[in-house]
N, C-alpha and C. Protein backbone atom coordinates (compact mmCIF):
# COMPACT_ATOMS: atom_id res chain seq x y z
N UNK A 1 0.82 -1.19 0.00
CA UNK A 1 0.00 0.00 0.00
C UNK A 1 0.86 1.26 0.00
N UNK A 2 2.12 1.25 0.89
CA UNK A 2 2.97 2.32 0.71
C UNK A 2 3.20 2.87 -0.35
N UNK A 3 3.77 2.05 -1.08
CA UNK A 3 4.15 2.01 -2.40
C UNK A 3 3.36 2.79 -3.27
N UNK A 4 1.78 2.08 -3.24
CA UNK A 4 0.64 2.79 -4.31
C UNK A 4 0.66 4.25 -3.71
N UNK A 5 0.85 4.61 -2.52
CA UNK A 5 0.71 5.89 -1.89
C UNK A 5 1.26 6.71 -2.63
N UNK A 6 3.00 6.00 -2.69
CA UNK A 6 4.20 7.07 -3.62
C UNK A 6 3.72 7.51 -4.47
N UNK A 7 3.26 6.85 -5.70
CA UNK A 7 2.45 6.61 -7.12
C UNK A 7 1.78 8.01 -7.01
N UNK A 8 0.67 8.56 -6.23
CA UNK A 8 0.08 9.74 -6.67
C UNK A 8 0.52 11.03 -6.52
N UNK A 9 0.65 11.62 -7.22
CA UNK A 9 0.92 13.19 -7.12
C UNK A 9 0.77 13.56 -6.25
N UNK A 10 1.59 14.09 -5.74
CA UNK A 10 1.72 15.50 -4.02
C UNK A 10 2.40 16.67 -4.88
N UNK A 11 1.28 17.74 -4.47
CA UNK A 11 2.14 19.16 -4.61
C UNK A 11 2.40 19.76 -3.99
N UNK A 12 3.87 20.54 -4.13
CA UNK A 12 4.79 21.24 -2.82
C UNK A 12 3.53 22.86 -2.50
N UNK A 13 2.87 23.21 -3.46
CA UNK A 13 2.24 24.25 -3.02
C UNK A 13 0.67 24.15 -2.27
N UNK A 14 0.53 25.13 -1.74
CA UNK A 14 -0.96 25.03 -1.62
C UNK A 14 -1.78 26.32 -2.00
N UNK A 15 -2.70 26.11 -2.73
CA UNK A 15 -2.90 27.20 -3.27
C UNK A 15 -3.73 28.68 -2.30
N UNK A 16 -3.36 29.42 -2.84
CA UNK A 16 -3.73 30.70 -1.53
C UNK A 16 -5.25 30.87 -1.88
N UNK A 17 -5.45 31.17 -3.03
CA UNK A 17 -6.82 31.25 -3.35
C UNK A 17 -7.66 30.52 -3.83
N UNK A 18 -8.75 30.41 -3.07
CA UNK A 18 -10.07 29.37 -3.20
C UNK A 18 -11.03 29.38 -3.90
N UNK A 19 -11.47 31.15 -4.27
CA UNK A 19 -12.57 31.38 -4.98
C UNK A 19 -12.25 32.55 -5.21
N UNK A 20 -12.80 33.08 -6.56
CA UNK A 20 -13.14 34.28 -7.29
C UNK A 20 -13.70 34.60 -7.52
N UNK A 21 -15.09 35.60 -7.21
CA UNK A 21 -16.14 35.90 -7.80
C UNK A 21 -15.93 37.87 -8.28
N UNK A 22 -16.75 37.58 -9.47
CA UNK A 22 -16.90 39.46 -9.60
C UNK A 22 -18.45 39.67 -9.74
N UNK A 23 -18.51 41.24 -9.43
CA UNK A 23 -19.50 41.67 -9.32
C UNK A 23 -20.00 42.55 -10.43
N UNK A 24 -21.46 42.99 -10.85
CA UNK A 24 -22.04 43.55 -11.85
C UNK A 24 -21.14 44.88 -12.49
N UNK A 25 -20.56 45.30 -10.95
CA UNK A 25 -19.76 46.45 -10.92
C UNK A 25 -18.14 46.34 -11.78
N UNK A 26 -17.14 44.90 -11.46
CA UNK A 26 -16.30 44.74 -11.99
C UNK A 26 -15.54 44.66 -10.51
N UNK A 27 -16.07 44.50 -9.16
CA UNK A 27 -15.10 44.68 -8.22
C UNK A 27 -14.85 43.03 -7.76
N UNK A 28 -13.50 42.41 -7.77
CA UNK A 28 -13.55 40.90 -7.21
C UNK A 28 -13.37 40.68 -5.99
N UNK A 29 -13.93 39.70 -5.87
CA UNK A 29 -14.10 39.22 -4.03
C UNK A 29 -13.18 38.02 -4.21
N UNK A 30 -12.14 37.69 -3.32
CA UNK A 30 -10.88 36.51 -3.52
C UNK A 30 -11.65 35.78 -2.27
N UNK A 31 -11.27 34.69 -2.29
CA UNK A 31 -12.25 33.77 -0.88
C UNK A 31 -10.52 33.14 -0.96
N UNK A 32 -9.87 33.46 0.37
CA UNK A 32 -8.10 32.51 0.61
C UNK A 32 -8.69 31.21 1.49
N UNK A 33 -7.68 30.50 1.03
CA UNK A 33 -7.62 29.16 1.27
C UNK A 33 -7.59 29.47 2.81
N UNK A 34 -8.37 28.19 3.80
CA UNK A 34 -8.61 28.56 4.69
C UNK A 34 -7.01 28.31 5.71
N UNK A 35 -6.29 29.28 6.20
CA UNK A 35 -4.89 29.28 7.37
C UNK A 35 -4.91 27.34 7.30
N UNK A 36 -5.63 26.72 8.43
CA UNK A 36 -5.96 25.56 8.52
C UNK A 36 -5.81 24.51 7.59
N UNK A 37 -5.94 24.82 6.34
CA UNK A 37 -6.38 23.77 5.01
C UNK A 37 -7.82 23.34 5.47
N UNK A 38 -8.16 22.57 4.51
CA UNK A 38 -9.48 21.80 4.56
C UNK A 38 -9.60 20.35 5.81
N UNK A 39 -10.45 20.45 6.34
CA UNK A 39 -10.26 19.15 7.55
C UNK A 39 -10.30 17.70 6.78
N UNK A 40 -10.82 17.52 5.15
CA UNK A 40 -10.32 16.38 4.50
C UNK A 40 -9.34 16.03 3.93
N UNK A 41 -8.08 17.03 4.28
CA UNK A 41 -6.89 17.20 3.42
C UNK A 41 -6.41 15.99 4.38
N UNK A 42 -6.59 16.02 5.58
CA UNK A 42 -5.51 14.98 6.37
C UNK A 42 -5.85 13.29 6.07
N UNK A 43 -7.31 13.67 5.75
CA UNK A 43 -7.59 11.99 5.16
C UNK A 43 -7.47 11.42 3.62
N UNK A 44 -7.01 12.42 3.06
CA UNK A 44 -7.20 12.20 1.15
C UNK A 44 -6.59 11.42 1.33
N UNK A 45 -5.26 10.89 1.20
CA UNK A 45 -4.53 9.88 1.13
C UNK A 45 -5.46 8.52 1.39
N UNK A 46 -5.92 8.12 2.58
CA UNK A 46 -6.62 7.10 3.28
C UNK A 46 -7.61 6.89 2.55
N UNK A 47 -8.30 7.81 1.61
CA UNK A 47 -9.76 7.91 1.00
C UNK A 47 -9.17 7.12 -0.12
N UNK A 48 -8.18 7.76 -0.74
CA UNK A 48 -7.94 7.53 -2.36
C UNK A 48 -7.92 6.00 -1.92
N UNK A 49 -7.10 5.74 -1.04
CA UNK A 49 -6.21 4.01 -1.19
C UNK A 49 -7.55 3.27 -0.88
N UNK A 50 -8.28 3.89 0.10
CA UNK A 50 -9.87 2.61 0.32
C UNK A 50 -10.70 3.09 -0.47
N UNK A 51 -10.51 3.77 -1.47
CA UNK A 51 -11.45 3.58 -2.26
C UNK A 51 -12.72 4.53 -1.67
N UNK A 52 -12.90 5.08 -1.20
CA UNK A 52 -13.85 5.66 -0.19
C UNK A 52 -14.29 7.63 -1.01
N UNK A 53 -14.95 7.65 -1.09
CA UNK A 53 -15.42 9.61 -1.45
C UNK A 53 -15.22 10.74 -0.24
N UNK A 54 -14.67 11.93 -0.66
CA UNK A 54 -14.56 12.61 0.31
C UNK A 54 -16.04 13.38 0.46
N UNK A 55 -15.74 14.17 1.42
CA UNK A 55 -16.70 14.54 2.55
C UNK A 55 -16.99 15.41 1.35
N UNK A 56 -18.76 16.07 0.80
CA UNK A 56 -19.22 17.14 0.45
C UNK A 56 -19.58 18.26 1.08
N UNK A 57 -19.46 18.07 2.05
CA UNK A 57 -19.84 19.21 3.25
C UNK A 57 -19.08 20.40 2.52
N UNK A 58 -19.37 21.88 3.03
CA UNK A 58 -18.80 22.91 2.82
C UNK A 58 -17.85 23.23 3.19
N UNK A 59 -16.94 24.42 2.63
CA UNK A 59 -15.56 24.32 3.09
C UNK A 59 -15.77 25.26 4.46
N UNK A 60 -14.18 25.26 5.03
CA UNK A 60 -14.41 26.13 6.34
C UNK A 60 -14.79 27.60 6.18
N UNK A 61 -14.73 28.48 6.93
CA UNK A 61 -14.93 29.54 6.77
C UNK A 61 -13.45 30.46 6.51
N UNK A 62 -12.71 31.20 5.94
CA UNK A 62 -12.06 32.22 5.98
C UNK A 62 -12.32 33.06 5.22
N UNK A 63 -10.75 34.09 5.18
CA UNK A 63 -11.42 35.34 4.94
C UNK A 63 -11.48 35.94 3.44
N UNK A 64 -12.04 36.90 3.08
CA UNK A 64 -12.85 37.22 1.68
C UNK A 64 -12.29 38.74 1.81
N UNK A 65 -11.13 38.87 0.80
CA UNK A 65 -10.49 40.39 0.65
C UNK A 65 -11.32 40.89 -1.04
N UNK A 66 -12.00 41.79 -0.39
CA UNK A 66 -12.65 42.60 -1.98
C UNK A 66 -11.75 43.95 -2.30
N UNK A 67 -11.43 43.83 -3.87
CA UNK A 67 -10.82 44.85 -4.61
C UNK A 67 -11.53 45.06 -5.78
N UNK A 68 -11.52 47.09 -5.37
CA UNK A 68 -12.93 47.54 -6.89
C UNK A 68 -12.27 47.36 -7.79
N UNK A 69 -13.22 47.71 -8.75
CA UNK A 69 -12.83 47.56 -10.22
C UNK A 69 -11.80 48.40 -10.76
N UNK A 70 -11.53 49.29 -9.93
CA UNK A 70 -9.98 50.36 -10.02
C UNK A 70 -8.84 49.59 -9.94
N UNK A 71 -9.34 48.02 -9.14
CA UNK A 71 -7.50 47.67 -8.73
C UNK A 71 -7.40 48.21 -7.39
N UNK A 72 -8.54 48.70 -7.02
CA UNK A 72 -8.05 49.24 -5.33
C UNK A 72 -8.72 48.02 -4.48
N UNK A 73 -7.79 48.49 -3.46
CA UNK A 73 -7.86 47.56 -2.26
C UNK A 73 -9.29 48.03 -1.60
N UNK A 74 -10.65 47.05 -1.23
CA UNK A 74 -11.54 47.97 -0.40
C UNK A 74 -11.32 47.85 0.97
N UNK A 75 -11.32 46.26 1.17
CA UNK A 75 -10.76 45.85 2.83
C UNK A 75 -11.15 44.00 2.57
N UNK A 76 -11.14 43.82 3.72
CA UNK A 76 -11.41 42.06 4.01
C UNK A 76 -12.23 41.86 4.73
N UNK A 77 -13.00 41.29 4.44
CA UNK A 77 -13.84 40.25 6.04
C UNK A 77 -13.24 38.92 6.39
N UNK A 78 -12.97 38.96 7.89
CA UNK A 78 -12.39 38.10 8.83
C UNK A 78 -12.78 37.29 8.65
N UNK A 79 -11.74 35.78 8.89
CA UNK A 79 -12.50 34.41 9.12
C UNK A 79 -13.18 34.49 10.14
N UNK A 80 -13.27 35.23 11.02
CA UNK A 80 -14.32 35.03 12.55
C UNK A 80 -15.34 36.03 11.70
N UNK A 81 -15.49 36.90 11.12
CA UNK A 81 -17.03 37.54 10.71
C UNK A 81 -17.79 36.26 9.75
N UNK A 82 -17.74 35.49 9.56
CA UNK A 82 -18.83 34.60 9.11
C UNK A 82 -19.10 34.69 8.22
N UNK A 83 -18.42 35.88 7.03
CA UNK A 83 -18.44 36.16 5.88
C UNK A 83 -18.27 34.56 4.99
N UNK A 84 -19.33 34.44 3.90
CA UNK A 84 -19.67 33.49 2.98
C UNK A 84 -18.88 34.36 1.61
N UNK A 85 -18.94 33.50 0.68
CA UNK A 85 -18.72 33.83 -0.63
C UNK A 85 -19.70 33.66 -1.48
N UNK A 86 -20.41 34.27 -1.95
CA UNK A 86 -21.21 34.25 -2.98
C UNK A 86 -21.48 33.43 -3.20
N UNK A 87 -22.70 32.46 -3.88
CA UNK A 87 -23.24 32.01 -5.30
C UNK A 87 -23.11 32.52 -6.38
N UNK A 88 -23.71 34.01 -6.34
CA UNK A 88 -24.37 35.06 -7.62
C UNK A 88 -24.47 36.63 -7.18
N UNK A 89 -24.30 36.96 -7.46
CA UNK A 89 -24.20 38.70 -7.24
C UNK A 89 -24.96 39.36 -8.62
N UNK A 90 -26.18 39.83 -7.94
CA UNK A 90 -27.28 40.70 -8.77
C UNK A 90 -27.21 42.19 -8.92
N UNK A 91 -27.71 42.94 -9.36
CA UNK A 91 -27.95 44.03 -10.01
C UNK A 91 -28.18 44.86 -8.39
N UNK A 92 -27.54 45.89 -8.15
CA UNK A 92 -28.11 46.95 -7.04
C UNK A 92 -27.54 46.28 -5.88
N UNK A 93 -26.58 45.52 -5.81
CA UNK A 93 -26.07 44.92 -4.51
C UNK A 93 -26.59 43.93 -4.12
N UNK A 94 -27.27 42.94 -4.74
CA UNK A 94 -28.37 42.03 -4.50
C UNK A 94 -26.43 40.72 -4.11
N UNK A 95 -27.12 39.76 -3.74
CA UNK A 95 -26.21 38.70 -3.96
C UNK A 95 -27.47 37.49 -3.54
N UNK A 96 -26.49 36.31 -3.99
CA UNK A 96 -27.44 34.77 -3.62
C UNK A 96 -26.27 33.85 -3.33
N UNK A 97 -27.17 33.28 -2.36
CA UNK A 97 -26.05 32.18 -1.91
C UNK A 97 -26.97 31.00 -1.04
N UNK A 98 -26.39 29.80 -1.10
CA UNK A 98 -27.24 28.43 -0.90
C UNK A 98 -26.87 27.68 0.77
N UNK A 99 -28.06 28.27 1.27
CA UNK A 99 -27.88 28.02 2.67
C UNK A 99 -28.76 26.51 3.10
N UNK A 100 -27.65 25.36 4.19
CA UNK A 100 -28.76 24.49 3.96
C UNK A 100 -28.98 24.29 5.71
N UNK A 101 -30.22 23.44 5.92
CA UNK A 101 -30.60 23.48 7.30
C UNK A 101 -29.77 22.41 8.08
N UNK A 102 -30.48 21.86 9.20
CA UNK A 102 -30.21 20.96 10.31
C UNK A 102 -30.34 19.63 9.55
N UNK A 103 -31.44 19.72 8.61
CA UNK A 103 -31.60 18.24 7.66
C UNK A 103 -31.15 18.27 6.07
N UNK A 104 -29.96 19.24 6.39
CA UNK A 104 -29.17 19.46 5.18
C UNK A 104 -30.18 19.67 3.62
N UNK A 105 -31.04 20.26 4.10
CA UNK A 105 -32.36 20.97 2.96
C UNK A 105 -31.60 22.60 2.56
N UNK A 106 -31.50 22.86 1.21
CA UNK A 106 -30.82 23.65 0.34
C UNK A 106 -31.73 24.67 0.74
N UNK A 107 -31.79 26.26 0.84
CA UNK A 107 -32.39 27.62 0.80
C UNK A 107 -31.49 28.25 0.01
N UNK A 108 -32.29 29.23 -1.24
CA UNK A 108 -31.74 30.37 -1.45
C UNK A 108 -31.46 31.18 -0.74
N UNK A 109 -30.73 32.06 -0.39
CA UNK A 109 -30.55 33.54 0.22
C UNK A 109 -30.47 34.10 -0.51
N UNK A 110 -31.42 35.52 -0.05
CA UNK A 110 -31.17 36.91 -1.29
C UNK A 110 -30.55 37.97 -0.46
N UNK A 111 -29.75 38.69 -0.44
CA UNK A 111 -29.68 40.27 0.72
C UNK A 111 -28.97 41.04 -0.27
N UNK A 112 -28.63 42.14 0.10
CA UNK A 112 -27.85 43.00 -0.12
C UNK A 112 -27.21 44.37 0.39
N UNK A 113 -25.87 43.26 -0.28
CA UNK A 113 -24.80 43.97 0.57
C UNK A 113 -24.52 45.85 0.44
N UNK A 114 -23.95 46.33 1.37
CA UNK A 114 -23.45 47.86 1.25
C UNK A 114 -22.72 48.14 0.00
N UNK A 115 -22.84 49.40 -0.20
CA UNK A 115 -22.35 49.47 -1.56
C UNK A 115 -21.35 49.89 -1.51
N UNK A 116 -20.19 50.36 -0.20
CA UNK A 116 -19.06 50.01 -0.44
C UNK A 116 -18.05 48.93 -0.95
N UNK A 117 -18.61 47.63 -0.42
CA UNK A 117 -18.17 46.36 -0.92
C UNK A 117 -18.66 45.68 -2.54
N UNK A 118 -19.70 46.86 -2.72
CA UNK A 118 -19.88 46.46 -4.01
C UNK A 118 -18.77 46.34 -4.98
């Protein structure tokens, strides 16, 4: 089993950024890889070799640095502010994003955000 372990690709990096979204405006929101890594990173190995699927659950929470469409810096929201990343970002600051319950049942969310972060 060692052996088959060697066999798969390991990369020396990890990548900083997780997600990219832009807005109607042209301003992007970066979602960084969470400090931590992902809590299934420590089992991939164990998954691949038994044959087994990783976890679909959502990733952790960190933080989400938005820059306008100038190339300027606006600011970040903290991994402790609870800040999500998008689904979809609508017209007038609208955004959507897929919230699910206690019995893992999918909800849209609609809000919208300040229009500084737009």
């Amino acid at each position: 089993m060692l052996e088959e372990a060697r066999s798969y690709p390991v990369f020396g990096e990890i990548p900083v950024i997780d997600d990219l979204r832009t807005t109607w405006t042209g301003a992007v929101w970066v979602r960084r890889t969470p400090e931590d890594g992902y809590p299934w990173e420590d089992y991939l190995a164990g998954n691949v070799m038994a044959g087994l699927s990783l976890s679909t659950s959502p990733a952790p929470a960190s933080a989400i640095d938005v820059i306008g469409a100038d190339g300027r810096y606006v600011g970040t929201f903290a991994q402790e502010s609870g800040a999500i990343m998008f689904a979809a970002f609508g017209p007038n600051g609208l955004v959507a994003y897929v919230e699910t319950d206690e019995l893992d049942v999918p909800t849209v969310v609609v809000k919208r955000v300040p229009a500084e972060v737009r």
